[in-house]
PDB file of N, CA and C in Angstrom:
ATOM      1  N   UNK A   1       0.841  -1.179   0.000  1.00  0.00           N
ATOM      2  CA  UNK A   1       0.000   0.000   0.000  1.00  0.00           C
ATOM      3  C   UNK A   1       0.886   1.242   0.000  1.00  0.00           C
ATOM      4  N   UNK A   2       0.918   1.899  -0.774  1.00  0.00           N
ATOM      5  CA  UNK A   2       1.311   3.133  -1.066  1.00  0.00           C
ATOM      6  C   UNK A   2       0.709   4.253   0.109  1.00  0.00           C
ATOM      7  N   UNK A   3       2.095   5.052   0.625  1.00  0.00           N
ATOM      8  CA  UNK A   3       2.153   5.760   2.323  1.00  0.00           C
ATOM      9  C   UNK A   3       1.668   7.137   1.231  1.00  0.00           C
ATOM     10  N   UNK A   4       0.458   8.152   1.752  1.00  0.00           N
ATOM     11  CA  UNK A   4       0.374   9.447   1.216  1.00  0.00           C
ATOM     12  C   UNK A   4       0.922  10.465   2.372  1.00  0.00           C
ATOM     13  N   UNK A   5       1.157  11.423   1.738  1.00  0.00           N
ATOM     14  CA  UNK A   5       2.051  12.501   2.544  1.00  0.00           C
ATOM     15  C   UNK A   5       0.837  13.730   2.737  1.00  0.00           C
ATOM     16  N   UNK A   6       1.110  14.729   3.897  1.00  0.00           N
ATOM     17  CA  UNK A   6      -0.150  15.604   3.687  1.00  0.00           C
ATOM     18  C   UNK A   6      -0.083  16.608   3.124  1.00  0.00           C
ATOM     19  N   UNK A   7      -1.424  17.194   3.227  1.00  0.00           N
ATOM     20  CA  UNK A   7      -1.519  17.917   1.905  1.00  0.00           C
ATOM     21  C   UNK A   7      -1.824  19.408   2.461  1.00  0.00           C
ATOM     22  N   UNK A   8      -0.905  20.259   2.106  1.00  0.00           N
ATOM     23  CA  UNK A   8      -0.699  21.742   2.447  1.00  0.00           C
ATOM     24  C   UNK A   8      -0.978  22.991   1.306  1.00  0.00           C
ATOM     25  N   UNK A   9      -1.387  23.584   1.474  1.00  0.00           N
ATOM     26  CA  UNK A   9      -1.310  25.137   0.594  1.00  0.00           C
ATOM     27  C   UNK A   9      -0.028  25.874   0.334  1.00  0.00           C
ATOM     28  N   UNK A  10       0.332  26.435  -0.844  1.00  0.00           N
ATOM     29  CA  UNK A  10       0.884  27.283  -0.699  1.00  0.00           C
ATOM     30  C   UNK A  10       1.678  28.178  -2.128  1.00  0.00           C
ATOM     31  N   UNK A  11       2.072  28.573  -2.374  1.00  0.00           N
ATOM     32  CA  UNK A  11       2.421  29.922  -3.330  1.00  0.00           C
ATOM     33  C   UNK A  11       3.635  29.493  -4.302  1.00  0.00           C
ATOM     34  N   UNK A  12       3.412  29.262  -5.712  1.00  0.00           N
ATOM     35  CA  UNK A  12       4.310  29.036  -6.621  1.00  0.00           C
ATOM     36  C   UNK A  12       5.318  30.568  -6.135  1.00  0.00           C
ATOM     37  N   UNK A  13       6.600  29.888  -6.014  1.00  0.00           N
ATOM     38  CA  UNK A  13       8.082  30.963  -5.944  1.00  0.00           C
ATOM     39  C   UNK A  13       8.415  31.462  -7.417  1.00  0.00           C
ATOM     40  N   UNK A  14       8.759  30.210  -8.285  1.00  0.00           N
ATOM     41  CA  UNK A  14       9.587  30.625  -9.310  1.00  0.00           C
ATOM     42  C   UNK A  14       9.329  28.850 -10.401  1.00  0.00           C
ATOM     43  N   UNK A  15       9.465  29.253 -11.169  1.00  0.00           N
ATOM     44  CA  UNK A  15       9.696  28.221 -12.221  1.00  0.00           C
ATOM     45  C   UNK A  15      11.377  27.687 -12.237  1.00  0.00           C
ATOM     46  N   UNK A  16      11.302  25.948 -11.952  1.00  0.00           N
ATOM     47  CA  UNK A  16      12.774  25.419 -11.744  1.00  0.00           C
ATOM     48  C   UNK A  16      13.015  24.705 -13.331  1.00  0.00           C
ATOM     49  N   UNK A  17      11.738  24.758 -14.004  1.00  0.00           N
ATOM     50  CA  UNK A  17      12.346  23.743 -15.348  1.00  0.00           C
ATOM     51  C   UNK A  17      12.052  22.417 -14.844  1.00  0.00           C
ATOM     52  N   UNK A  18      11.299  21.438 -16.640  1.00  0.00           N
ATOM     53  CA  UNK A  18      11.536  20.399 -16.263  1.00  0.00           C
ATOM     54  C   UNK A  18       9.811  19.829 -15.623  1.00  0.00           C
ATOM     55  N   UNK A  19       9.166  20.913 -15.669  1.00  0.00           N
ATOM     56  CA  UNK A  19       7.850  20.888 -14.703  1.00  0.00           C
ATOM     57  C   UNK A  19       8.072  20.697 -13.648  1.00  0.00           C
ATOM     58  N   UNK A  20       8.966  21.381 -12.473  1.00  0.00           N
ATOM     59  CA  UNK A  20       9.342  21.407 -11.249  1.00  0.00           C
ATOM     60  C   UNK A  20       9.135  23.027 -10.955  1.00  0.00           C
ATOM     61  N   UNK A  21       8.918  23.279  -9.907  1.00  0.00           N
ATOM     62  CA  UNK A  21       8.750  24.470  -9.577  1.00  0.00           C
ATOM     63  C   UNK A  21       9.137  24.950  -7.547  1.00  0.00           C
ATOM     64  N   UNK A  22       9.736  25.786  -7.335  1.00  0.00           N
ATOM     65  CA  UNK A  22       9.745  26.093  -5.869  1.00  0.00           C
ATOM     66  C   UNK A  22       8.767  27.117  -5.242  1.00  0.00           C
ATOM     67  N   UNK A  23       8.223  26.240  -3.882  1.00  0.00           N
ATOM     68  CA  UNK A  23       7.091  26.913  -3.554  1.00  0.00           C
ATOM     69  C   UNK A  23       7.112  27.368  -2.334  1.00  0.00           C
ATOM     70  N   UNK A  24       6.414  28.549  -1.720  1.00  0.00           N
ATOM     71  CA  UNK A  24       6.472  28.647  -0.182  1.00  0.00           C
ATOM     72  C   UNK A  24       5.058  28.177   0.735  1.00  0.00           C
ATOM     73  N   UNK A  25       5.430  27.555   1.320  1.00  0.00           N
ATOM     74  CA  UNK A  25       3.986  27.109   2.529  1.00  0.00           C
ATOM     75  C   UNK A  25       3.866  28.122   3.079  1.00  0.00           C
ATOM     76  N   UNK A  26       2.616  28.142   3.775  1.00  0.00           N
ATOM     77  CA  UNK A  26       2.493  28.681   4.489  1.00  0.00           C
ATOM     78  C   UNK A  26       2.450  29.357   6.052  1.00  0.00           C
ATOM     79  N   UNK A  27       3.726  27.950   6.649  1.00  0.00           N
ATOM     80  CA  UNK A  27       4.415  28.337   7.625  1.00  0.00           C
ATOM     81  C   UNK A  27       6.074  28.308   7.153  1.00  0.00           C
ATOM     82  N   UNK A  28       6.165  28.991   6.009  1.00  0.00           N
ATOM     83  CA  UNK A  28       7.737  29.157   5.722  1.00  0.00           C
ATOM     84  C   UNK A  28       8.784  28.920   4.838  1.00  0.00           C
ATOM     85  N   UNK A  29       8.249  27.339   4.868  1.00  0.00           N
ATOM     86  CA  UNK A  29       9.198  26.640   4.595  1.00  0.00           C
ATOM     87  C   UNK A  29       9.152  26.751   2.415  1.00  0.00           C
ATOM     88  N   UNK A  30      10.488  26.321   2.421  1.00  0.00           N
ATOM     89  CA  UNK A  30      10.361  26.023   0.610  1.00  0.00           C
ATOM     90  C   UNK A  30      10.594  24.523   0.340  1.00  0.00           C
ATOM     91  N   UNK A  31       9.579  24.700  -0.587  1.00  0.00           N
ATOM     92  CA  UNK A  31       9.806  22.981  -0.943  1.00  0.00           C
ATOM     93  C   UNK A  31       9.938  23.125  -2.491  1.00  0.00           C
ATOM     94  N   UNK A  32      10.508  22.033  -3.258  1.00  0.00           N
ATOM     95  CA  UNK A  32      10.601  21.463  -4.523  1.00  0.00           C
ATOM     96  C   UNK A  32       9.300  20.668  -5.205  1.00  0.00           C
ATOM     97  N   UNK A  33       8.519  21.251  -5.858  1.00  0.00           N
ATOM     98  CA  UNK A  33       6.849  20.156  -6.103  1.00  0.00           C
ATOM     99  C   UNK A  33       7.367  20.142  -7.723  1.00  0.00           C
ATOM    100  N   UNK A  34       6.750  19.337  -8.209  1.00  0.00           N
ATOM    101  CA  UNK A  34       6.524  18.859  -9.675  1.00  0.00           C
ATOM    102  C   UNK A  34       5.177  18.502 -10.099  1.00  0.00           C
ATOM    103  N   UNK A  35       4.602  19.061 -11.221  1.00  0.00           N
ATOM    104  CA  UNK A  35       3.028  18.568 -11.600  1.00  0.00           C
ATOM    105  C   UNK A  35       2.916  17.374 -11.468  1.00  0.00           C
ATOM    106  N   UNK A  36       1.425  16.736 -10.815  1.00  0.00           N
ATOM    107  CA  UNK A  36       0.943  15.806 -10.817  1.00  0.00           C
ATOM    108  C   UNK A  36       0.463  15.258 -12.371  1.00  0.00           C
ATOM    109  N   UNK A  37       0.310  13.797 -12.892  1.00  0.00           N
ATOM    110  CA  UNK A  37       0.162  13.493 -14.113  1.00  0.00           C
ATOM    111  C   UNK A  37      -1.235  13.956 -14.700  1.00  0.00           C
ATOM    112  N   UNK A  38      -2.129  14.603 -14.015  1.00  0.00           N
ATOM    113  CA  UNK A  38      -3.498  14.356 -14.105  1.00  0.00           C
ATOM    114  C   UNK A  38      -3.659  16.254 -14.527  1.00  0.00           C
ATOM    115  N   UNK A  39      -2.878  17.164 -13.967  1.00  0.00           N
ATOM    116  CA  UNK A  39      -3.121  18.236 -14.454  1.00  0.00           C
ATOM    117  C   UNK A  39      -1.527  18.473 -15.498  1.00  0.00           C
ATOM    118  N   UNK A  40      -1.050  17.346 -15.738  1.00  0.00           N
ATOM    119  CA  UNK A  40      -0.031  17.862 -17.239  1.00  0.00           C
ATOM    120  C   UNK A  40      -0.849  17.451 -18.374  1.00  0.00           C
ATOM    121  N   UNK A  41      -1.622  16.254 -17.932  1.00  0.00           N
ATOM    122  CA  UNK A  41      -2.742  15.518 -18.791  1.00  0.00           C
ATOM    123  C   UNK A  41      -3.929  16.385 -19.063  1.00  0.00           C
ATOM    124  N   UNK A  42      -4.084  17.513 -18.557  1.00  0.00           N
ATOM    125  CA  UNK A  42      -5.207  18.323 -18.913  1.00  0.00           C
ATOM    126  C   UNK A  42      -5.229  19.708 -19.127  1.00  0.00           C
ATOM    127  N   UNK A  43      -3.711  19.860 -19.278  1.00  0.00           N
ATOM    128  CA  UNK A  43      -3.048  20.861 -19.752  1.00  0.00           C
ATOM    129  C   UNK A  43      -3.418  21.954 -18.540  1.00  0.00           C
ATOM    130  N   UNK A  44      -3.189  21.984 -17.390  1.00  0.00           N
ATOM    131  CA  UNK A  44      -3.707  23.401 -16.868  1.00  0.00           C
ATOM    132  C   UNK A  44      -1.398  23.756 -16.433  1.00  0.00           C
ATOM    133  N   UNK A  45      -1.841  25.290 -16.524  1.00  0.00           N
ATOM    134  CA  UNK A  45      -0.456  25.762 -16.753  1.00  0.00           C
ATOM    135  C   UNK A  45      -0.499  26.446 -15.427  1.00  0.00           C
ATOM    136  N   UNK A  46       0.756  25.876 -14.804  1.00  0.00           N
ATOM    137  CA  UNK A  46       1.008  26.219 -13.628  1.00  0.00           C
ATOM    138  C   UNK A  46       2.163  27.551 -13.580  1.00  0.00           C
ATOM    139  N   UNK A  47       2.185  28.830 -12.773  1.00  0.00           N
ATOM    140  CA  UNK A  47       3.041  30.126 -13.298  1.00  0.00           C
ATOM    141  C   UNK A  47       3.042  30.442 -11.840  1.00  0.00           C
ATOM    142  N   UNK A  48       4.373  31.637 -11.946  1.00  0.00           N
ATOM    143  CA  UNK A  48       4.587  32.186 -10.515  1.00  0.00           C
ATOM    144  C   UNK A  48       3.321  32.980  -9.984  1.00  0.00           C
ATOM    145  N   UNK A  49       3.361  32.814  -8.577  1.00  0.00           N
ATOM    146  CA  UNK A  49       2.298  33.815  -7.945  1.00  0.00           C
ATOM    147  C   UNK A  49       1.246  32.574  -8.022  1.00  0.00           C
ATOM    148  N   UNK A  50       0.774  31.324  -8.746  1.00  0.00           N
ATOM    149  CA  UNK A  50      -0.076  30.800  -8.331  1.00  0.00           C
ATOM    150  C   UNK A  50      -0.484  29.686  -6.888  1.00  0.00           C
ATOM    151  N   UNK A  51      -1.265  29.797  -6.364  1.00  0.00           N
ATOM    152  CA  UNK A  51      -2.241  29.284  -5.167  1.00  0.00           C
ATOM    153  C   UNK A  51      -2.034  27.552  -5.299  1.00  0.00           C
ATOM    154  N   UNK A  52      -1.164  26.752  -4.984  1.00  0.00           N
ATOM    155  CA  UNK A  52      -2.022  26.031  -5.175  1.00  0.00           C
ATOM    156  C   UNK A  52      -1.899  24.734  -3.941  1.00  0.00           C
ATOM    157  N   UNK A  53      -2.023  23.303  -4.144  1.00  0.00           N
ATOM    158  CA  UNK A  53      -2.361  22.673  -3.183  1.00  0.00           C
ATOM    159  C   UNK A  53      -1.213  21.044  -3.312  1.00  0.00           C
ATOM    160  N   UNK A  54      -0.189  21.158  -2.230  1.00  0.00           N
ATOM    161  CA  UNK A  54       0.759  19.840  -2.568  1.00  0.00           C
ATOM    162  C   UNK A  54       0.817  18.873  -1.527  1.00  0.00           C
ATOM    163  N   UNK A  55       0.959  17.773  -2.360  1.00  0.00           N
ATOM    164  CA  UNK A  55       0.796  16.902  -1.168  1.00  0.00           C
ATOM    165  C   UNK A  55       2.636  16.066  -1.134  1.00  0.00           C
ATOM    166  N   UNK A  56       2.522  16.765   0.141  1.00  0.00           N
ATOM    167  CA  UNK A  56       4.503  16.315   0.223  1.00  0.00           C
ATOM    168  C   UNK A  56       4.720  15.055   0.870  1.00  0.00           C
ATOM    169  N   UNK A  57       5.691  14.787   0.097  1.00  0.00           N
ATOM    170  CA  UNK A  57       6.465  13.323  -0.123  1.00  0.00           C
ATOM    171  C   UNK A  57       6.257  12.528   1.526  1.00  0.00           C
ATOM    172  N   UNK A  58       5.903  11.679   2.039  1.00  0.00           N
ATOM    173  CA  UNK A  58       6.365  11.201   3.459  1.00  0.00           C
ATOM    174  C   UNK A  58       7.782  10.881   3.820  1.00  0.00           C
ATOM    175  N   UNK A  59       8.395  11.192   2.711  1.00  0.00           N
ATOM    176  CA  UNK A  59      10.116  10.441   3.386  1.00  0.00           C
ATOM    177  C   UNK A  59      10.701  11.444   3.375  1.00  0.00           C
ATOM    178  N   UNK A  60      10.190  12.851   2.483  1.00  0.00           N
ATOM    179  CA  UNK A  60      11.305  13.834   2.398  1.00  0.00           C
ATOM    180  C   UNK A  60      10.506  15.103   2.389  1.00  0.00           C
ATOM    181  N   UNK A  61      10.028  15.700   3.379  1.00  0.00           N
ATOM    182  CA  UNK A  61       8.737  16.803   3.658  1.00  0.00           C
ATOM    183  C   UNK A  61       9.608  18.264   2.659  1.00  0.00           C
ATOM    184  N   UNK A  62      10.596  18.205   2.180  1.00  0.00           N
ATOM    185  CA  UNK A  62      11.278  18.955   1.241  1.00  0.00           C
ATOM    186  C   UNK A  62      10.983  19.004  -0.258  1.00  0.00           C
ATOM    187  N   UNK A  63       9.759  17.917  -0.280  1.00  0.00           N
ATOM    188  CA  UNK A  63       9.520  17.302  -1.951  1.00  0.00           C
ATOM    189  C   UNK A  63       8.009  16.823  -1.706  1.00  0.00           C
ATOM    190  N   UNK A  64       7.669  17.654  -2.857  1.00  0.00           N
ATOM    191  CA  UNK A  64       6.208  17.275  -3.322  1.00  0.00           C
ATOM    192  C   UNK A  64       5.366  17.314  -5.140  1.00  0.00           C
ATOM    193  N   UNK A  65       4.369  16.581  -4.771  1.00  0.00           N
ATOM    194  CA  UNK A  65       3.882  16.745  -6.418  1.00  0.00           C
ATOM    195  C   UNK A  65       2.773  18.077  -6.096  1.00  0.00           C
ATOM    196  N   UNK A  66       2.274  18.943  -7.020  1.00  0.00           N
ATOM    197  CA  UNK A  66       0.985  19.632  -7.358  1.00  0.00           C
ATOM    198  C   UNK A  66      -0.388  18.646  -7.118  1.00  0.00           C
ATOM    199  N   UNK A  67      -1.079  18.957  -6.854  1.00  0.00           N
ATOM    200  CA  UNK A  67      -2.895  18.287  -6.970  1.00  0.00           C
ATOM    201  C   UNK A  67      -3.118  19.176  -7.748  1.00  0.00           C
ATOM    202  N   UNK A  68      -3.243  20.589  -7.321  1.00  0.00           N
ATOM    203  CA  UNK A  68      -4.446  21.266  -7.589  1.00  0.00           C
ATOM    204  C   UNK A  68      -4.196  22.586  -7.346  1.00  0.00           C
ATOM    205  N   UNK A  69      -4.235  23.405  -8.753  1.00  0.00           N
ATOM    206  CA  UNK A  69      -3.928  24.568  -8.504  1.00  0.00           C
ATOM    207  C   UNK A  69      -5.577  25.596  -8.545  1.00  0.00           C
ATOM    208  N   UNK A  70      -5.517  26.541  -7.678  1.00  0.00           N
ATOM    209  CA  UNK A  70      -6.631  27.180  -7.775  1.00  0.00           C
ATOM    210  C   UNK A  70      -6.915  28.324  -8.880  1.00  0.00           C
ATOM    211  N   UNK A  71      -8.004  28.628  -8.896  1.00  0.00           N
ATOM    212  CA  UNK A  71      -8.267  29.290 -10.306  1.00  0.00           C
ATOM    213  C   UNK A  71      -7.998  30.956 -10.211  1.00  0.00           C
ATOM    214  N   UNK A  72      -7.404  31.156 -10.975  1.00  0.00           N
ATOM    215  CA  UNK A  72      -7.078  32.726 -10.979  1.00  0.00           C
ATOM    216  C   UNK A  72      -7.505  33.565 -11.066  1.00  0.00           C
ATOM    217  N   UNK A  73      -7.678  34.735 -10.375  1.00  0.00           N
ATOM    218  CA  UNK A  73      -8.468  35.875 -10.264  1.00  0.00           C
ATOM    219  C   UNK A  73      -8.804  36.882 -11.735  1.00  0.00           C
ATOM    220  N   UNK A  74      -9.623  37.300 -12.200  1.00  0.00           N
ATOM    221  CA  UNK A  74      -9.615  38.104 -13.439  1.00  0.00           C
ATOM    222  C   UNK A  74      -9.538  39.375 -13.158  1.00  0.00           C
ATOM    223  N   UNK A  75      -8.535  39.775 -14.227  1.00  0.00           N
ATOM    224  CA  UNK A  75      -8.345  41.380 -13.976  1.00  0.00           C
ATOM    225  C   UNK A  75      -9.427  42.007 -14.689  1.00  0.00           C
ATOM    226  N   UNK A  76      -9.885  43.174 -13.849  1.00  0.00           N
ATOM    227  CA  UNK A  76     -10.777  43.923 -14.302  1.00  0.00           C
ATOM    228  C   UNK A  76      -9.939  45.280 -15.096  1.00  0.00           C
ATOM    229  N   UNK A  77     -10.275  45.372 -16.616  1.00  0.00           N
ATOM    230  CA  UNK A  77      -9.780  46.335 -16.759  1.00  0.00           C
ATOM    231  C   UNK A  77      -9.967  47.832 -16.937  1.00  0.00           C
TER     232      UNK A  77
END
């Protein structure tokens, strides 16, 4: 049975390449996440400044994949 890691919020940093990206939680810390197969498979494009939701690794709380990024605000112009 496959161990899941939990699942936290928090703020695309910067684009690492590779579909990896560094992110900040929201008590601090930076972690390393990479898209999950299910939103590369449905094309949603992940960019700095976005919201979204990772569920980090259980062996290495430094590493996680994407779930779920939240939907972006529209500028009013």
């Amino acid at each position: 049975m496959k161990e899941e890691g939990p699942s936290v919020e928090g703020i695309v940093a910067e684009e690492c390449g590779n579909a990896r990206f560094k992110l900040t939680l929201a008590n601090g810390e930076e972690v390393i996440a990479r898209i999950s197969g299910k939103l590369n498979q449905k094309n949603i494009r992940v960019q700095a400044s976005d919201r979204v939701i990772v569920e980090l690794c259980p062996y290495d709380l430094h590493a996680g994949r994407i779930t779920y990024r939240f939907p972006r605000k529209k500028e009013t112009p």
